[in-house]
N, C-alpha and C. Protein backbone atom coordinates (compact mmCIF):
# COMPACT_ATOMS: atom_id res chain seq x y z
N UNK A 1 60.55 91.17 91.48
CA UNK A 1 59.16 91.37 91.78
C UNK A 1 58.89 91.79 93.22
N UNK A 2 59.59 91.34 94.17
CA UNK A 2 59.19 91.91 95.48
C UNK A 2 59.28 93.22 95.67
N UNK A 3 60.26 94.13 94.77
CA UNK A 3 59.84 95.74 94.69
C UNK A 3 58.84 96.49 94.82
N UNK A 4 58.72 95.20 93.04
CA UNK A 4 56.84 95.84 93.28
C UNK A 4 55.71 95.86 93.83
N UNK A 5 56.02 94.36 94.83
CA UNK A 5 55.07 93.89 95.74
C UNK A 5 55.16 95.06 96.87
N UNK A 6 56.47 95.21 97.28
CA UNK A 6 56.38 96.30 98.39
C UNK A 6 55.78 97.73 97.93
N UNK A 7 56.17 98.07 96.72
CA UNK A 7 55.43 99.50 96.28
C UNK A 7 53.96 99.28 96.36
N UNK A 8 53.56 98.49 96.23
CA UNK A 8 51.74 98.13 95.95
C UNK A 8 51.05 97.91 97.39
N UNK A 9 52.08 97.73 98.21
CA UNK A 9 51.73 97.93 99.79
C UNK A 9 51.83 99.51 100.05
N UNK A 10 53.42 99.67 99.74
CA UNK A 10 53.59 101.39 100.23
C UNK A 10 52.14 102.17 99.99
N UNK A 11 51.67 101.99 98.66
CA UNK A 11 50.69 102.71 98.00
C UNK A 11 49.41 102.45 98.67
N UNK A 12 49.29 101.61 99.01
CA UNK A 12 48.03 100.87 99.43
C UNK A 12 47.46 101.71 100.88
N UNK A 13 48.74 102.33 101.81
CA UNK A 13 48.69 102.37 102.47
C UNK A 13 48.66 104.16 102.35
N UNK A 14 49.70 104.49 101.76
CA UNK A 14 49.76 106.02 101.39
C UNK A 14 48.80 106.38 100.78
N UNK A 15 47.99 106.17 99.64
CA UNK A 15 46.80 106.85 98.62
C UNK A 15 45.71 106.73 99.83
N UNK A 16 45.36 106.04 100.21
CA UNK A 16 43.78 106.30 101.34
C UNK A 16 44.38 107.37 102.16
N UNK A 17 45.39 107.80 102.75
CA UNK A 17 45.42 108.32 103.97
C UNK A 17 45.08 110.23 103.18
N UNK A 18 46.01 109.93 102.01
CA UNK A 18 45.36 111.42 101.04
C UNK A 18 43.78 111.84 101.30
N UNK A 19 43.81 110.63 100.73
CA UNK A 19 42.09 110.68 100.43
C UNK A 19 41.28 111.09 101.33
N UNK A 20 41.98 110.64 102.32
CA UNK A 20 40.55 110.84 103.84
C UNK A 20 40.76 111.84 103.98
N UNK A 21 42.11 112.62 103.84
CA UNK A 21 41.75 113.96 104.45
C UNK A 21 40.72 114.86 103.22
N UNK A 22 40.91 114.65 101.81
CA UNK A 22 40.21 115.27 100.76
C UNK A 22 38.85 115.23 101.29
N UNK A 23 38.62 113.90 101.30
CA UNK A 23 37.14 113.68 101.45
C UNK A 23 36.67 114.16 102.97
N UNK A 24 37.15 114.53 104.04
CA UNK A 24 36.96 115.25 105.15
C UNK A 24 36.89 116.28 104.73
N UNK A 25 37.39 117.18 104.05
CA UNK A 25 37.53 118.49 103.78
C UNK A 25 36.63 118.87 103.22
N UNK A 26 36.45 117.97 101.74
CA UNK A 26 35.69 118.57 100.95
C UNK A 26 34.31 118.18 100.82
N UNK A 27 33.90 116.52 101.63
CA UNK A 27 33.21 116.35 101.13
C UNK A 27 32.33 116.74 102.49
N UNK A 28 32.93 116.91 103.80
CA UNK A 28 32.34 117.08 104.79
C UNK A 28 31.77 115.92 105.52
N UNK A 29 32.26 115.00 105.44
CA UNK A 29 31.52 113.64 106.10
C UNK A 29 32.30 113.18 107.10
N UNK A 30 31.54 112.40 107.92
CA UNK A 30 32.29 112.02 109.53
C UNK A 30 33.25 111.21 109.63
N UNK A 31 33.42 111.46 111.12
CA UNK A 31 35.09 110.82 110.96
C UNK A 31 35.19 109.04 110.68
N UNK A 32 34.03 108.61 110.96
CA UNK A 32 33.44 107.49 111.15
C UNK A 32 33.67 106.55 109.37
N UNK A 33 32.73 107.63 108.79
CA UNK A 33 32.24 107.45 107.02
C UNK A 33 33.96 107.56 106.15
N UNK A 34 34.48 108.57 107.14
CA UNK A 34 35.81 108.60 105.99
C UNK A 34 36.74 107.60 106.11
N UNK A 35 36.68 107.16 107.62
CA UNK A 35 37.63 106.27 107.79
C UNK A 35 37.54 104.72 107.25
N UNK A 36 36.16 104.20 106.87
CA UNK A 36 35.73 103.13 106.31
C UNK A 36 35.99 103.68 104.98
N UNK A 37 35.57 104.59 104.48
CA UNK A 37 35.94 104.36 102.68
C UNK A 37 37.37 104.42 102.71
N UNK A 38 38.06 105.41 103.94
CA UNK A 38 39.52 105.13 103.55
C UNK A 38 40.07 103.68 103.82
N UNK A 39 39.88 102.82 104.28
CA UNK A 39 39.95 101.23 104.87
C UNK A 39 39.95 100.63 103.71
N UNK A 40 38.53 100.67 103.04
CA UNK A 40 38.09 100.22 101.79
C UNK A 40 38.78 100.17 101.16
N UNK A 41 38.98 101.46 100.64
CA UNK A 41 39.78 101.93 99.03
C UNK A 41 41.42 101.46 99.25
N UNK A 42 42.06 101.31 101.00
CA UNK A 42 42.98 100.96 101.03
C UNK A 42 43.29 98.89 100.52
N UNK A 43 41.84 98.72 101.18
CA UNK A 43 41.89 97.22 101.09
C UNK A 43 41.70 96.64 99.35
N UNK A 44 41.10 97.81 98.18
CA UNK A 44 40.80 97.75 97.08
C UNK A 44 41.93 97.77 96.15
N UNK A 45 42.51 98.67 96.73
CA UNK A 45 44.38 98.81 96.15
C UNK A 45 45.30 97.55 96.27
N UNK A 46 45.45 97.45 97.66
CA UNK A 46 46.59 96.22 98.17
C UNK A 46 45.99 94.71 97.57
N UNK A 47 44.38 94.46 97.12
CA UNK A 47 44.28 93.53 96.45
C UNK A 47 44.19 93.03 95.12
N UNK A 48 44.07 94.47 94.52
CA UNK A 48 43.90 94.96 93.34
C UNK A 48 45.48 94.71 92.66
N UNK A 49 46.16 95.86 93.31
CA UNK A 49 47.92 95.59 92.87
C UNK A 49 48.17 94.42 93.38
N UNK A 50 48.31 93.74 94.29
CA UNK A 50 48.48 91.98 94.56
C UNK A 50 48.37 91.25 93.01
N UNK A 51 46.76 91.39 92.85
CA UNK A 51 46.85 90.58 91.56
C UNK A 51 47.44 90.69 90.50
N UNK A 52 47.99 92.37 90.14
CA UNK A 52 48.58 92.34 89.03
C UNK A 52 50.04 91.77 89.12
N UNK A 53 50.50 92.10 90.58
CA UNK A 53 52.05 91.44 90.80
C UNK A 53 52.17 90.07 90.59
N UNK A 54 51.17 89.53 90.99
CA UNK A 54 51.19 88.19 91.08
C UNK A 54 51.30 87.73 89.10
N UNK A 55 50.10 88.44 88.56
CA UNK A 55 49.77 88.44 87.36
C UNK A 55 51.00 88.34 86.19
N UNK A 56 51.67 89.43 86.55
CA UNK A 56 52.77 89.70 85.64
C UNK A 56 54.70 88.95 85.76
N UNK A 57 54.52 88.26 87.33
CA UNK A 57 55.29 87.40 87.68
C UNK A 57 55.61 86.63 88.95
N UNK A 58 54.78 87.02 90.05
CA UNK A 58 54.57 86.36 91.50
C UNK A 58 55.25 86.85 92.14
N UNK A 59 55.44 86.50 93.67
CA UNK A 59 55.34 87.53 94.12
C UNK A 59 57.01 87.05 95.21
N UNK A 60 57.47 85.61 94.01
CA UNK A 60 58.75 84.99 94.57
C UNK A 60 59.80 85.25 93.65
């Protein structure tokens, strides 16, 4: 299980940083606005996958 615990970090950390640049690009919003939804969506992931790791066998 700690694999997956570490992949659900890797990810957590890698998928927002995509994102901000998408949503800079495309959506045109400040550096300010992207960097909080990217924070967010990072903090939404790493607690999100947490629970399922934990869920499906912990995280020892």
């Amino acid at each position: 299980m700690p694999f997956y615990a570490l992949f659900v970090i890797s990810a957590s950390i890698h998928a927002p940083i995509g994102i901000r640049k998408v949503l800079r690009e495309w959506a045109g919003l400040s550096y300010t606005t992207v960097n909080l939804l990217a924070l967010a969506l990072g903090a939404l992931f790493l607690v999100l996958g947490l629970r399922a790791v934990v869920a499906v066998g912990g995280l020892a």
